[in-house]
Protein backbone atom coordinates (compact mmCIF):
# COMPACT_ATOMS: atom_id res chain seq x y z
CA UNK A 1 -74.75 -60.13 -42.10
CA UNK A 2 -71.40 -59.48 -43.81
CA UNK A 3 -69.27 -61.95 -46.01
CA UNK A 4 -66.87 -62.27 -43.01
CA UNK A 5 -69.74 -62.81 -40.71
CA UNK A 6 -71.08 -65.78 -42.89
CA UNK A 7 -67.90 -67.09 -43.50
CA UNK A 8 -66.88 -67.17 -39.80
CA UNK A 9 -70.34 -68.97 -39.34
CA UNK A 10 -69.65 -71.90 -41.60
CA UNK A 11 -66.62 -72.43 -40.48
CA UNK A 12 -67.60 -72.56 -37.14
CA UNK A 13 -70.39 -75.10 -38.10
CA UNK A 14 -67.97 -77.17 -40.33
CA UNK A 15 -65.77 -77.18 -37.64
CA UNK A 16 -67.97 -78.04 -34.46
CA UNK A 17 -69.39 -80.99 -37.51
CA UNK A 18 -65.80 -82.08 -37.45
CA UNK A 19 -65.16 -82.78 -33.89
CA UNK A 20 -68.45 -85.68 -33.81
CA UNK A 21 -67.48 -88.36 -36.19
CA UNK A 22 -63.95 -88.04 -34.75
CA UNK A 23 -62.03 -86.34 -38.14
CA UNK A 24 -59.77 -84.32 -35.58
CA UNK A 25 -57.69 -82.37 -38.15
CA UNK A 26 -60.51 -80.99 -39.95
CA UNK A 27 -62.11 -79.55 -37.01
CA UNK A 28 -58.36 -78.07 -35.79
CA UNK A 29 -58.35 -76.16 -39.26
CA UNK A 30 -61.88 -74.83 -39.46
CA UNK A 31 -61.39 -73.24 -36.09
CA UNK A 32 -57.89 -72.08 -36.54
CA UNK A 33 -59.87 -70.24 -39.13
CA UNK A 34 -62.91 -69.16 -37.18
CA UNK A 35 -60.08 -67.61 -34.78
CA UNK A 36 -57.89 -65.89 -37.08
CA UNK A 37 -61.35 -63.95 -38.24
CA UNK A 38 -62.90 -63.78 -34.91
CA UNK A 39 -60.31 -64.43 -32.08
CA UNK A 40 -63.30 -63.60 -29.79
CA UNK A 41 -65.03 -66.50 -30.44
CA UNK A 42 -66.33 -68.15 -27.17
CA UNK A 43 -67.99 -71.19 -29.28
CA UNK A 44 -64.68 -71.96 -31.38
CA UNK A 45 -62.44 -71.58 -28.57
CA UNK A 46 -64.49 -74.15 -26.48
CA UNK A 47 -64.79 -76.63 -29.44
CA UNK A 48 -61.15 -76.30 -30.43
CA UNK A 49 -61.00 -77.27 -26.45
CA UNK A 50 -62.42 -80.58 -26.95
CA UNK A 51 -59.91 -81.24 -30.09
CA UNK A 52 -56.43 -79.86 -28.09
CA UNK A 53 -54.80 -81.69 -25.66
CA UNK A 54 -52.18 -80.44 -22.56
CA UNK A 55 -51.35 -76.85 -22.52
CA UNK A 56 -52.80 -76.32 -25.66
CA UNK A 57 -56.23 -77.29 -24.61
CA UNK A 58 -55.91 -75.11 -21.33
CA UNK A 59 -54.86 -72.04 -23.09
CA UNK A 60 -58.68 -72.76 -25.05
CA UNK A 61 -60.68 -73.24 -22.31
CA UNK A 62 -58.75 -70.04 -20.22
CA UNK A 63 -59.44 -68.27 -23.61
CA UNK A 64 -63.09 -68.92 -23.45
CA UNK A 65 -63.24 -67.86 -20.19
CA UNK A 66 -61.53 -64.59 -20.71
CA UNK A 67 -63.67 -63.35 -23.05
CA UNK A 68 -65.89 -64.34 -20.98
CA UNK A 69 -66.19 -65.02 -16.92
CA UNK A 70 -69.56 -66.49 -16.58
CA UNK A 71 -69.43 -69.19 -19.36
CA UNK A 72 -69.70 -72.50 -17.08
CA UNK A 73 -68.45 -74.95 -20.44
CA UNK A 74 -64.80 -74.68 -19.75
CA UNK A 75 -64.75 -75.30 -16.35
CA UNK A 76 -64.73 -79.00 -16.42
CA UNK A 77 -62.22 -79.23 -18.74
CA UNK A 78 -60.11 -76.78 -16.62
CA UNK A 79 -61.12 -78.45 -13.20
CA UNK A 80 -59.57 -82.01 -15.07
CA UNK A 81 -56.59 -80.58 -16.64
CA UNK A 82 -55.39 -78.50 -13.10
CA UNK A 83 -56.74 -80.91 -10.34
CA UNK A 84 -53.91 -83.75 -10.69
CA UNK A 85 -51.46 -82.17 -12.90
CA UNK A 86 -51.67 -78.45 -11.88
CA UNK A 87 -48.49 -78.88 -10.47
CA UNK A 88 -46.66 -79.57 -13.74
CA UNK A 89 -49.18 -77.60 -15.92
CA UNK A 90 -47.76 -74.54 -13.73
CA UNK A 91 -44.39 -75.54 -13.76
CA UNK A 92 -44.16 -76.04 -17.05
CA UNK A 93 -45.77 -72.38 -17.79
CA UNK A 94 -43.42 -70.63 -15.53
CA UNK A 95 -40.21 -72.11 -17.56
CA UNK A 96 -41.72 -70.59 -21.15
CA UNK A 97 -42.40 -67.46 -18.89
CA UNK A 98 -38.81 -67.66 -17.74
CA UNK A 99 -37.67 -68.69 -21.34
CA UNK A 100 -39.55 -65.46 -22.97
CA UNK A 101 -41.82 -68.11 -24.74
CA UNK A 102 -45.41 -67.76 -24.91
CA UNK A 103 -47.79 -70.44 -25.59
CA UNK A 104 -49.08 -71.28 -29.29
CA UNK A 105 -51.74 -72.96 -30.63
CA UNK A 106 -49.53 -74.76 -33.87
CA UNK A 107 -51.37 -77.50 -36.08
């Protein structure tokens, strides 16, 4: 295992360890960091799901399930966030598509 490797590893763990007893910022900056080493990370893009909220937590869940199609996890999130307000989730991602904007995953 290399030193990235391990390091990704704890900070997934010290991340995921974050999100229980509720210290939400913590967890946010552990997996920002998991991410920026491994941006294919199906576990810290599903965890940083359960910290994110709006758009931001739909562009986590969408991420898990692009890297990959058969992970079930995200789907409840995703069938909460677009069953009422997939209306205005989709509006609201056509004007940044209009604008030029993409979506971002700021602290």
């Amino acid at each position: 295992m290399g030193v990235e490797e391990s390091r990704v590893k704890i900070l997934l763990r010290e991340g995921i360890a974050a999100v229980r007893p509720g210290t939400v910022e913590q967890a946010q900056r552990s997996l920002s960091q998991v991410l920026d080493l491994d941006a294919d990370s199906e576990r810290a893009w599903l965890w940083m799901g359960a910290v994110r909220h709006g758009e931001d937590r739909l562009e986590c869940l969408e991420s898990v399930l692009a890297i990959n199609p058969f992970n079930e996890h995200p789907r409840p999130g995703l069938d909460a966030l677009l069953g009422d307000g997939r209306g205005r989730i989709a509006r609201k991602r056509s004007s940044q598509a209009k604008a030029g904007r993409g979506t971002s995953l700021a602290l």
